[in-house]
C-alpha atoms as a PDB file:
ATOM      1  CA  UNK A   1      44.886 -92.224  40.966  1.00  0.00           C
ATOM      2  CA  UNK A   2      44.441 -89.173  43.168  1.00  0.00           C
ATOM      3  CA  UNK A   3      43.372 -90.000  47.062  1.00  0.00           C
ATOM      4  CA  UNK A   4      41.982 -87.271  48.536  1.00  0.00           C
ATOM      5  CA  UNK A   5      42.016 -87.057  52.625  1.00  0.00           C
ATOM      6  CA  UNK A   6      38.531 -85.047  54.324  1.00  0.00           C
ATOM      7  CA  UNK A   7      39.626 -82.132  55.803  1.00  0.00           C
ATOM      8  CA  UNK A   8      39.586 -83.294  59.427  1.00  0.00           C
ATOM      9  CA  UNK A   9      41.864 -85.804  58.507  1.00  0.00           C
ATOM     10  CA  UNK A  10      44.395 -83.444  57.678  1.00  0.00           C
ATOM     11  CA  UNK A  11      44.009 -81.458  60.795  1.00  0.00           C
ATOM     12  CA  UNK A  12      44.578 -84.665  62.954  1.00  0.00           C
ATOM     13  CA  UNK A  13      48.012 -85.337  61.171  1.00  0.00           C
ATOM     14  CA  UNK A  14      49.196 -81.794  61.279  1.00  0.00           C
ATOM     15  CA  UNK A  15      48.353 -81.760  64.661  1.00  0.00           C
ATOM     16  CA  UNK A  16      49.658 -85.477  65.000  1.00  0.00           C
ATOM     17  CA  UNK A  17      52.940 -84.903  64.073  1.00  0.00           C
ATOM     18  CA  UNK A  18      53.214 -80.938  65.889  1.00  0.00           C
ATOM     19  CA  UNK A  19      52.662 -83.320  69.322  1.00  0.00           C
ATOM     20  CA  UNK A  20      55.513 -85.859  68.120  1.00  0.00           C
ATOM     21  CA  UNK A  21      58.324 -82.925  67.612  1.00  0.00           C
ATOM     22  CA  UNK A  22      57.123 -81.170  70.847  1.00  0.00           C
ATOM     23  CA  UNK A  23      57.778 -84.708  72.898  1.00  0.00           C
ATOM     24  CA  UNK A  24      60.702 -85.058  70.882  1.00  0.00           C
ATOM     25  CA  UNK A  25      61.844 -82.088  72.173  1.00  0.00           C
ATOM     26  CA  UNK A  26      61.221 -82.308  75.467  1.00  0.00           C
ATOM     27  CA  UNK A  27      63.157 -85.652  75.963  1.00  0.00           C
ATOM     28  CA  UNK A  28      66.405 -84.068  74.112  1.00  0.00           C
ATOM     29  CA  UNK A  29      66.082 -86.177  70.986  1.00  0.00           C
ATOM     30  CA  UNK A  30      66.009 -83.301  69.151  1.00  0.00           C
ATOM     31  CA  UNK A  31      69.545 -81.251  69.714  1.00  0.00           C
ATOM     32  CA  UNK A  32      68.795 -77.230  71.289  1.00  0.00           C
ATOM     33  CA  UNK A  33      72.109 -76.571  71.145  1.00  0.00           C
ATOM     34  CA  UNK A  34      75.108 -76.799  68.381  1.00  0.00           C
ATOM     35  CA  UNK A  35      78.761 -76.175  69.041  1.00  0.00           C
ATOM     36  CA  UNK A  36      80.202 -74.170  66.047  1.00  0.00           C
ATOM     37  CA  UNK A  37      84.278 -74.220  65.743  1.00  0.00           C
ATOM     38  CA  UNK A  38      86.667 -72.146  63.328  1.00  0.00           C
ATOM     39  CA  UNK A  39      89.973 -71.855  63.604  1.00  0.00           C
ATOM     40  CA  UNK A  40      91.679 -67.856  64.176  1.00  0.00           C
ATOM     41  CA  UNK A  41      94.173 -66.222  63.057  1.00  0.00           C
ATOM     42  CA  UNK A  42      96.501 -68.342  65.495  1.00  0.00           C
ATOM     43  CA  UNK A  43      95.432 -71.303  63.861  1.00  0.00           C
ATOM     44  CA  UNK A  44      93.807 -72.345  67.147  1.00  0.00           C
ATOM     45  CA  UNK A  45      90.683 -74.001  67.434  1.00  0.00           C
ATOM     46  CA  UNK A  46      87.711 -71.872  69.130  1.00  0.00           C
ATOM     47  CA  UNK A  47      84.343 -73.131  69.823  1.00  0.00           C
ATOM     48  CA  UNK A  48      80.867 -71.315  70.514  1.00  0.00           C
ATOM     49  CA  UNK A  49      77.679 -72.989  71.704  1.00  0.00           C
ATOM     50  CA  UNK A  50      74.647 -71.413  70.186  1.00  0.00           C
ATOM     51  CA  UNK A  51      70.874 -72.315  70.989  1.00  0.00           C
ATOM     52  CA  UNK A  52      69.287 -73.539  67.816  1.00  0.00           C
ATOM     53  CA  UNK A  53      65.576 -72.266  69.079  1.00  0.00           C
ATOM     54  CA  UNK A  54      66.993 -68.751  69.971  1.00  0.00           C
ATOM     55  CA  UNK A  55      69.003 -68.484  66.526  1.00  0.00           C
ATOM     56  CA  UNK A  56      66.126 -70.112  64.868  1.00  0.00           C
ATOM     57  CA  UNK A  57      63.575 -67.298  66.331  1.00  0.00           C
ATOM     58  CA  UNK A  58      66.566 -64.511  65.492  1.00  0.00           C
ATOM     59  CA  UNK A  59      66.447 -65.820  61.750  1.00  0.00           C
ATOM     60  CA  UNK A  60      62.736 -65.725  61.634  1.00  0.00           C
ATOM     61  CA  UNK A  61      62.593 -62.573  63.042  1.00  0.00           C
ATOM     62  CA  UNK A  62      64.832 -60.914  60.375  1.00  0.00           C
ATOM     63  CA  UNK A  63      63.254 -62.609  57.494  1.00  0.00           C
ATOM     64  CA  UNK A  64      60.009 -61.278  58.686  1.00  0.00           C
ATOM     65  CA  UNK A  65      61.375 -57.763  59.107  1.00  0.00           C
ATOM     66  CA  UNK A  66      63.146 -58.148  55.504  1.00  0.00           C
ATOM     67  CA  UNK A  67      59.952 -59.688  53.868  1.00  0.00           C
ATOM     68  CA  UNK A  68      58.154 -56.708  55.639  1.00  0.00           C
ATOM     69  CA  UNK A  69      59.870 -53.965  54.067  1.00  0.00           C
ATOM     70  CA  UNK A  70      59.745 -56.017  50.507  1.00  0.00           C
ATOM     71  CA  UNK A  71      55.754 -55.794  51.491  1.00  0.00           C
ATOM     72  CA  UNK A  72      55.892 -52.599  51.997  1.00  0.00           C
ATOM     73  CA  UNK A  73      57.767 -51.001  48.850  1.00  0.00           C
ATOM     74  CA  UNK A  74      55.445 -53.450  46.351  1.00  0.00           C
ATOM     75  CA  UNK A  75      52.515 -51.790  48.532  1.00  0.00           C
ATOM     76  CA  UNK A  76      53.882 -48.309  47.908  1.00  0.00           C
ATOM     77  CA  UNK A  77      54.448 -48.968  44.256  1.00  0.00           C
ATOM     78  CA  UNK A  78      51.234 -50.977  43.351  1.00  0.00           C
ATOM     79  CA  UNK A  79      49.638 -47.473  45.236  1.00  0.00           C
ATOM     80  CA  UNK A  80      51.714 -45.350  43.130  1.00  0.00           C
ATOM     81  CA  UNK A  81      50.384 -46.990  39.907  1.00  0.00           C
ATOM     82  CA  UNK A  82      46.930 -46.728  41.086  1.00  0.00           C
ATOM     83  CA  UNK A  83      47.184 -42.929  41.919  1.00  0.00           C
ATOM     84  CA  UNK A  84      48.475 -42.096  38.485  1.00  0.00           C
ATOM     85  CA  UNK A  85      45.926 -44.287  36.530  1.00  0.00           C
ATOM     86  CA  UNK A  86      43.743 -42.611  38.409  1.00  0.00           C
ATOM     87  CA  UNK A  87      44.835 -39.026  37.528  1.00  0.00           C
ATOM     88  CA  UNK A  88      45.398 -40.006  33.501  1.00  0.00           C
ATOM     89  CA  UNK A  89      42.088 -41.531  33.617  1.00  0.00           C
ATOM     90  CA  UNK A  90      40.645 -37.802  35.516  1.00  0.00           C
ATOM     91  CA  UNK A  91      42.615 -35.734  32.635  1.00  0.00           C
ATOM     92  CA  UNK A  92      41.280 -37.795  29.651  1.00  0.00           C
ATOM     93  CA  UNK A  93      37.722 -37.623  31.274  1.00  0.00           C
ATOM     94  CA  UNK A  94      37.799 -34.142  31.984  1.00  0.00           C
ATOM     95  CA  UNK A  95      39.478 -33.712  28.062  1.00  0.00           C
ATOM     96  CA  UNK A  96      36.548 -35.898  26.449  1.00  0.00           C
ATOM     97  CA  UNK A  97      34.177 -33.767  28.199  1.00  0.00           C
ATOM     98  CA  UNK A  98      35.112 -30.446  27.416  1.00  0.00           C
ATOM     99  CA  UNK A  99      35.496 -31.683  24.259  1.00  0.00           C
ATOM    100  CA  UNK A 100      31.817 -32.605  23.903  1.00  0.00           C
ATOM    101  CA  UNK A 101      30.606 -29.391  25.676  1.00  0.00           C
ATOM    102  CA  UNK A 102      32.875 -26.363  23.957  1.00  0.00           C
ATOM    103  CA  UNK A 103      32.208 -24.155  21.170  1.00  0.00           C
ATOM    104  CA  UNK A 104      33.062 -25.314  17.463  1.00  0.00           C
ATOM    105  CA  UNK A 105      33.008 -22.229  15.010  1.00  0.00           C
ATOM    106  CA  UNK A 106      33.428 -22.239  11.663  1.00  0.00           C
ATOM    107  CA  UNK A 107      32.421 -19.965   8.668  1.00  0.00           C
ATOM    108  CA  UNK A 108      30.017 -20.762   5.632  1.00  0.00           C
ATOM    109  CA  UNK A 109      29.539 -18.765   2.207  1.00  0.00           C
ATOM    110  CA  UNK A 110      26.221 -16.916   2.498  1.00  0.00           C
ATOM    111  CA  UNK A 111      25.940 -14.921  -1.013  1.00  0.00           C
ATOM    112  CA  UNK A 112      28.584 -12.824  -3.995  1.00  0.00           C
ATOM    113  CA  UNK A 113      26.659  -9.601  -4.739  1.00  0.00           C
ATOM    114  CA  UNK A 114      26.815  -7.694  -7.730  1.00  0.00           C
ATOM    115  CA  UNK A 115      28.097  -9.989 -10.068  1.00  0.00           C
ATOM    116  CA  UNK A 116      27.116  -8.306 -13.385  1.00  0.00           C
ATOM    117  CA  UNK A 117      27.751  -4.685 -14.883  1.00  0.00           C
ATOM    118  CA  UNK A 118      25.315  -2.490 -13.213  1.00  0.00           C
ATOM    119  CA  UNK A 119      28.073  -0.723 -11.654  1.00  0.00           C
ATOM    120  CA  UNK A 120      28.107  -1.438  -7.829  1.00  0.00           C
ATOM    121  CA  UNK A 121      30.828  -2.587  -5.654  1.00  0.00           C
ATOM    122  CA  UNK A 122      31.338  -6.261  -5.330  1.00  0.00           C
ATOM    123  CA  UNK A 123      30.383  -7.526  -1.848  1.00  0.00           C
ATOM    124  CA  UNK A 124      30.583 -11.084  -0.429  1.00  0.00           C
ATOM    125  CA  UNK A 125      28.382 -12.316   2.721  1.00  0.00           C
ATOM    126  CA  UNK A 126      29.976 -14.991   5.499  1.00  0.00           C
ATOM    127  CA  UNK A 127      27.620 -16.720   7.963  1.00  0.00           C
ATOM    128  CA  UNK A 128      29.792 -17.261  11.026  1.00  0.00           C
ATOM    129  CA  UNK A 129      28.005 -20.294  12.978  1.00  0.00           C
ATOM    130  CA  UNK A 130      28.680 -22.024  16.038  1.00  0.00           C
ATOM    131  CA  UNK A 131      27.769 -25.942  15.858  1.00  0.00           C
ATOM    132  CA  UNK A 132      28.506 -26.300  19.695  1.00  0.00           C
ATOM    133  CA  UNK A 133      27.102 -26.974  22.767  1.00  0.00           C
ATOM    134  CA  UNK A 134      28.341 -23.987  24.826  1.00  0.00           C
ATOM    135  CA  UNK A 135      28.572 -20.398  24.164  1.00  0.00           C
ATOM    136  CA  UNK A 136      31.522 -19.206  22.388  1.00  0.00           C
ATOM    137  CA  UNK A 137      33.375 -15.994  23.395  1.00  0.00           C
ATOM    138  CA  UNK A 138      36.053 -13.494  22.535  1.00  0.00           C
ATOM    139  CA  UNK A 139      35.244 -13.530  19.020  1.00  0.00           C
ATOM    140  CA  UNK A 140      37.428 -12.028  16.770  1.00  0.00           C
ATOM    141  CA  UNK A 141      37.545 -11.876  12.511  1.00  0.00           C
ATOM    142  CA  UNK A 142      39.878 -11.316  10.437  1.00  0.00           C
ATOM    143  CA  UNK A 143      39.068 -11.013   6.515  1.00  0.00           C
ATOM    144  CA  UNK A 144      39.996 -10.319   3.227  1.00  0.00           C
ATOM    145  CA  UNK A 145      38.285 -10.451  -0.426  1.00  0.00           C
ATOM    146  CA  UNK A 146      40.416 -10.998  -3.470  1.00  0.00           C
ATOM    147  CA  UNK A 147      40.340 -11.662  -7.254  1.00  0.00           C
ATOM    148  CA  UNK A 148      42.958 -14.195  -8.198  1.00  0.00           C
ATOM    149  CA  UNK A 149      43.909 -15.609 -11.524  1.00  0.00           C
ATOM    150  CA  UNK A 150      44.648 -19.633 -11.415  1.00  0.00           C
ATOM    151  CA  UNK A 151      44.587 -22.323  -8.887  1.00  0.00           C
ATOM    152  CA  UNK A 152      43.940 -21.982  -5.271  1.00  0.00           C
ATOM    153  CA  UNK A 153      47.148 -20.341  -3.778  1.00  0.00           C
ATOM    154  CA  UNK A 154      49.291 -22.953  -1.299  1.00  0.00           C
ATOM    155  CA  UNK A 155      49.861 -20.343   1.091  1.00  0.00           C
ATOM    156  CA  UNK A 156      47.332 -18.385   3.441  1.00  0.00           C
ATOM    157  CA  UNK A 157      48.855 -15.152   3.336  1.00  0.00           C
ATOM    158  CA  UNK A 158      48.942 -15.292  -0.584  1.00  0.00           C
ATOM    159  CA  UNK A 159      45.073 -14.635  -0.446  1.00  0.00           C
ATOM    160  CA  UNK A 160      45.453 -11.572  -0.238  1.00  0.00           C
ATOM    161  CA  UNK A 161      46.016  -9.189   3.183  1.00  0.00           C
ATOM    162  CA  UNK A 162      43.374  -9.582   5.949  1.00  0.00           C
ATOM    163  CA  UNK A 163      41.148  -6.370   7.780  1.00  0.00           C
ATOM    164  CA  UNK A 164      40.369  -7.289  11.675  1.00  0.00           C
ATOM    165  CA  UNK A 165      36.539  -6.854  11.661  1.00  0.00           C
ATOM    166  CA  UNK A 166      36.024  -4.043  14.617  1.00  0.00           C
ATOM    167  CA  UNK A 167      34.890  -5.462  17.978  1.00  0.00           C
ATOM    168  CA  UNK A 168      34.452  -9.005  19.834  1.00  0.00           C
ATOM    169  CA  UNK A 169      31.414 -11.153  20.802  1.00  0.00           C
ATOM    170  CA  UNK A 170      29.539 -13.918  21.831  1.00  0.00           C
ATOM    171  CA  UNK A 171      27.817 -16.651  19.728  1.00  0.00           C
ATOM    172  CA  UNK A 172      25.828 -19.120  21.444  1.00  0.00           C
ATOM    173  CA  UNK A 173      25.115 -22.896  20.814  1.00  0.00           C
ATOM    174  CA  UNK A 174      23.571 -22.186  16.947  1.00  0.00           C
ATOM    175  CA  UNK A 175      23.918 -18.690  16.993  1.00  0.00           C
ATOM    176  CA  UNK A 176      25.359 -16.897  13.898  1.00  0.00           C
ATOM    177  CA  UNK A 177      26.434 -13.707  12.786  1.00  0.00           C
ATOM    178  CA  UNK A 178      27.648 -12.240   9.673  1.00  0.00           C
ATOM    179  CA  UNK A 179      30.618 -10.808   7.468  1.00  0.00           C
ATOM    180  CA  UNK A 180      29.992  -8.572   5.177  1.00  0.00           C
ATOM    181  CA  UNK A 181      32.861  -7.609   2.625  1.00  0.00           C
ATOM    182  CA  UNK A 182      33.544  -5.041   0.000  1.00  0.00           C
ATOM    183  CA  UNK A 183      35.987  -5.494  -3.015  1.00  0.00           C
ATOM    184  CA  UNK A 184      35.321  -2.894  -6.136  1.00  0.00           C
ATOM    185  CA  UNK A 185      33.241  -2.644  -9.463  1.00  0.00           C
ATOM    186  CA  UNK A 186      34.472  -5.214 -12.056  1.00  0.00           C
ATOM    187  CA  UNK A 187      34.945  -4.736 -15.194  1.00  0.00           C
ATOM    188  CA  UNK A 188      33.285  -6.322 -18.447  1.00  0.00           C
ATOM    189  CA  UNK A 189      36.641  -8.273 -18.661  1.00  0.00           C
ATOM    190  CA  UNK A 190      37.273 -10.093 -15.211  1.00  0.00           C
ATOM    191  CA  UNK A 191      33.275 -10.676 -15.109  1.00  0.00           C
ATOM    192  CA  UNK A 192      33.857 -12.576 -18.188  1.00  0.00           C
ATOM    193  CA  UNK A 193      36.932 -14.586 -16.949  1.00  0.00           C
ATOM    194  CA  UNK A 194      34.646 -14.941 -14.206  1.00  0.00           C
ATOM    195  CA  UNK A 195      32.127 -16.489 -15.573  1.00  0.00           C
ATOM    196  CA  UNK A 196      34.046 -19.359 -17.424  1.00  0.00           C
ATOM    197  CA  UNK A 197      33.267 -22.932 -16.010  1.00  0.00           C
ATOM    198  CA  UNK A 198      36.777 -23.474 -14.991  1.00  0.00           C
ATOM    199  CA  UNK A 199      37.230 -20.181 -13.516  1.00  0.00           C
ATOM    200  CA  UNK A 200      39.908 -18.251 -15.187  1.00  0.00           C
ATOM    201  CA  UNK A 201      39.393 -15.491 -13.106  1.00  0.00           C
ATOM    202  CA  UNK A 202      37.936 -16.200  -9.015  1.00  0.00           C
ATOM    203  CA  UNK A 203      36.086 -14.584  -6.742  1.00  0.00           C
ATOM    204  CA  UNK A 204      37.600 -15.447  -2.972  1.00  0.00           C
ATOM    205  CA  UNK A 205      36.033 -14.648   0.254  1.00  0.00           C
ATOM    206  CA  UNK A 206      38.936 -15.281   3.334  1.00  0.00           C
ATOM    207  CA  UNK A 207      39.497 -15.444   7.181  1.00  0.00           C
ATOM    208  CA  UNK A 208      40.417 -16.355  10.337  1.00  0.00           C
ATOM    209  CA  UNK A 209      37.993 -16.030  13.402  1.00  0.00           C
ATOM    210  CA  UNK A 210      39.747 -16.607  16.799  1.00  0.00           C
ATOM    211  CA  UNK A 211      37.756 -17.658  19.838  1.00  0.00           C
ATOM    212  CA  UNK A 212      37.564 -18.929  23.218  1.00  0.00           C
ATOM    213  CA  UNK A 213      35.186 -21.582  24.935  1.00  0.00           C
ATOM    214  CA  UNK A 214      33.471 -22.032  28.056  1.00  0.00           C
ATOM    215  CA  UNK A 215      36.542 -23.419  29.639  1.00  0.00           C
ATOM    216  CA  UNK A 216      38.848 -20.476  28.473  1.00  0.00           C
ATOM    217  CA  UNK A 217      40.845 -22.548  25.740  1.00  0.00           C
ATOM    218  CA  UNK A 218      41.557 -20.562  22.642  1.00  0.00           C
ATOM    219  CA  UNK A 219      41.030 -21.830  19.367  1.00  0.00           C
ATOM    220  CA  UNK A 220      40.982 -20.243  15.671  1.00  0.00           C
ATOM    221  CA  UNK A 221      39.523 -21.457  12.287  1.00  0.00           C
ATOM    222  CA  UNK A 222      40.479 -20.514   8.746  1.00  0.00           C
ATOM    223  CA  UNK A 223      37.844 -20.351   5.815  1.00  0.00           C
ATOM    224  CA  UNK A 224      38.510 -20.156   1.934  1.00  0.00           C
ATOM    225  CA  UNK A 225      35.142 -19.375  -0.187  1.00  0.00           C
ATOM    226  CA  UNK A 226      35.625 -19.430  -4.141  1.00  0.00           C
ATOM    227  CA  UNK A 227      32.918 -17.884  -6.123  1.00  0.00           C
ATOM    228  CA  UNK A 228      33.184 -18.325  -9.998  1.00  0.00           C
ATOM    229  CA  UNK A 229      31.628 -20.367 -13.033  1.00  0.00           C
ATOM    230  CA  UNK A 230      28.316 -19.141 -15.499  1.00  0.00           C
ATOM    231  CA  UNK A 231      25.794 -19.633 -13.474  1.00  0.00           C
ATOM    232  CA  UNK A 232      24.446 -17.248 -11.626  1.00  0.00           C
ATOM    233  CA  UNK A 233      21.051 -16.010  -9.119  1.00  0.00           C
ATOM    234  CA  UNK A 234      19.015 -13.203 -11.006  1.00  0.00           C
ATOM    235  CA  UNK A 235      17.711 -10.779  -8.856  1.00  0.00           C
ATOM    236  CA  UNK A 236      15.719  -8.898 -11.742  1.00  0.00           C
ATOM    237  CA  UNK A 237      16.942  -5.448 -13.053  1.00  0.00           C
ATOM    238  CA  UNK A 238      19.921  -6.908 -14.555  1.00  0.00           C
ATOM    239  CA  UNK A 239      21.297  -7.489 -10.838  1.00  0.00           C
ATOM    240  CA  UNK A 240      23.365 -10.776 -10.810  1.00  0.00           C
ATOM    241  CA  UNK A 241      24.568 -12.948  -7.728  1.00  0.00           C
ATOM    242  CA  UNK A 242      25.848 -16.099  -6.986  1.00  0.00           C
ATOM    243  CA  UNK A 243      24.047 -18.397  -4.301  1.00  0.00           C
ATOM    244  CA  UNK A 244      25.694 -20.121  -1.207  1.00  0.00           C
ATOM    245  CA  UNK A 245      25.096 -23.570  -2.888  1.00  0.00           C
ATOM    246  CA  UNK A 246      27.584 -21.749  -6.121  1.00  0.00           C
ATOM    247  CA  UNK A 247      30.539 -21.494  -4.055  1.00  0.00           C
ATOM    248  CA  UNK A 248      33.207 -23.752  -3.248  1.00  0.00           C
ATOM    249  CA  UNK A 249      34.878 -24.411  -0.436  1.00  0.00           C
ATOM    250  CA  UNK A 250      38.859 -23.862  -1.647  1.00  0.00           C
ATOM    251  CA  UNK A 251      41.402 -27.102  -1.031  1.00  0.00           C
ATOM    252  CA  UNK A 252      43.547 -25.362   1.199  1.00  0.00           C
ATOM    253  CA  UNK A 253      42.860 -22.586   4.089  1.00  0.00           C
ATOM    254  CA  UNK A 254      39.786 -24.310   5.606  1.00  0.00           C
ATOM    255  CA  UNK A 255      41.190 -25.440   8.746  1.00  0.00           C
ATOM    256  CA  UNK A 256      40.416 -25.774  12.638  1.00  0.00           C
ATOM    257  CA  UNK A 257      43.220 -25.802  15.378  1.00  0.00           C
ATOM    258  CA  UNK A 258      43.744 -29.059  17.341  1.00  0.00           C
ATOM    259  CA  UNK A 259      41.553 -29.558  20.635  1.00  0.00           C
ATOM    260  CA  UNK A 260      44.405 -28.079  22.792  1.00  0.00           C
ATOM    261  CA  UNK A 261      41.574 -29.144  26.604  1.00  0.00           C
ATOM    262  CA  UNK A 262      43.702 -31.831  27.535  1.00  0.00           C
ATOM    263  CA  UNK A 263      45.762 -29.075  29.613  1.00  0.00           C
ATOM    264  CA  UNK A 264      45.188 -29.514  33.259  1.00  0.00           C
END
């Protein structure tokens, strides 16, 4: 069973028994001074006498100074850890907000014209959008239309080669502009293979657009449009083309870089 004291209690008996060493003290029953004996080299006894309270304070004194130090470097540590939190926590703050602010751009199919024999040149449209919340700027295209036989090729620069789109610009938060490219006249042939539901014969649209956002970071996307199957807009007159909602986005070559605004 636990007996507890009141506080005042305690106080009396500390203070008690501080009073009982301090008398004890003063009338010598407590030693001051100890004689300390070793024997030298000569195998002769020496003796010092050394004042316990003076040693005693001495001791004290260098714990206190050795403790302080130890204080000190767990001080300048335990700061050290706080400072850097603090800057990691500053970097990935400042990275998740630019990352919710910048420009995102990315390319959509708009329209295939002139699928059919009239005669004309076949031309492909490309809606270039930006979904983000600041302006985008620096913009720069590079594109390339192709007819390729067989699956989507593996590697980008199989497409086909690519023609830098002259001049650079801005697209705001929503903005768009537009890509307009021109291949050839088909023949009665490859708008046949064209036309097949798998595809024999595709229609593909291409690109890279580089940018840069508000905070100066570049950043690039890659777009892969595939135009091909029977069905097709008619746009009277024997004119043929095929809808944004007809093409397919390829399953390679529509990529983004990584969100390189964790740089300080």
């Amino acid at each position: 069973m636990l007996v507890r004291f009141p506080k005042l209690q305690i106080r009396w008996v500390l203070f008690g028994a501080a009073l009982v060493l301090l008398i004890a003290w003063a009338l010598g029953v407590i030693p001051t001074n100890i004689n300390c004996c070793y024997e030298n080299q000569a195998h002769q006894e020496e003796c010092a006498a050394y004042n316990i309270s003076l040693v005693l304070i001495w001791e004290i004194g260098k714990f206190l100074n050795w403790i302080s130090a130890a204080v000190t470097a767990v001080a300048t540590a335990v700061l050290a850890f706080i400072t850097w939190r603090l800057v990691k926590l500053g970097r990935e703050q400042s990275r998740t907000t630019r990352a919710q602010l910048r420009a995102y751009v990315y390319a959509t199919p708009f329209r295939a014209f002139n699928i059919d024999k009239f005669g004309a040149p076949v031309q492909t449209y490309t809606t270039i959008i930006n979904k983000g919340a600041t302006s985008a700027h620096k913009i720069q295209r590079w594109v390339g239309i192709n007819l390729l036989r067989g699956p989507v090729p593996k590697k980008f620069e199989d497409l086909g080669p690519l023609k830098r789109e002259e001049g650079t610009y801005v697209l705001p938060p929503d903005g768009q502009g537009f890509v307009i490219q021109k291949l050839r006249t088909i023949t009665e042939g490859e708008l046949a293979d064209l036309m097949t539901e798998s595809g024999e014969l595709r229609l593909y649209a291409f690109g890279k657009i580089t940018y840069e956002d508000e905070f100066g970071h570049p950043h690039w996307t890659t777009f892969c449009h595939v135009y091909f199957g029977p069905e097709r807009l008619d746009r009277g007159g024997d004119r043929f083309a095929y809808e944004h909602w007809q093409a397919k986005f390829s399953d390679h070559h529509n990529e983004t870089d990584r969100d390189k605004s964790d740089r300080p």
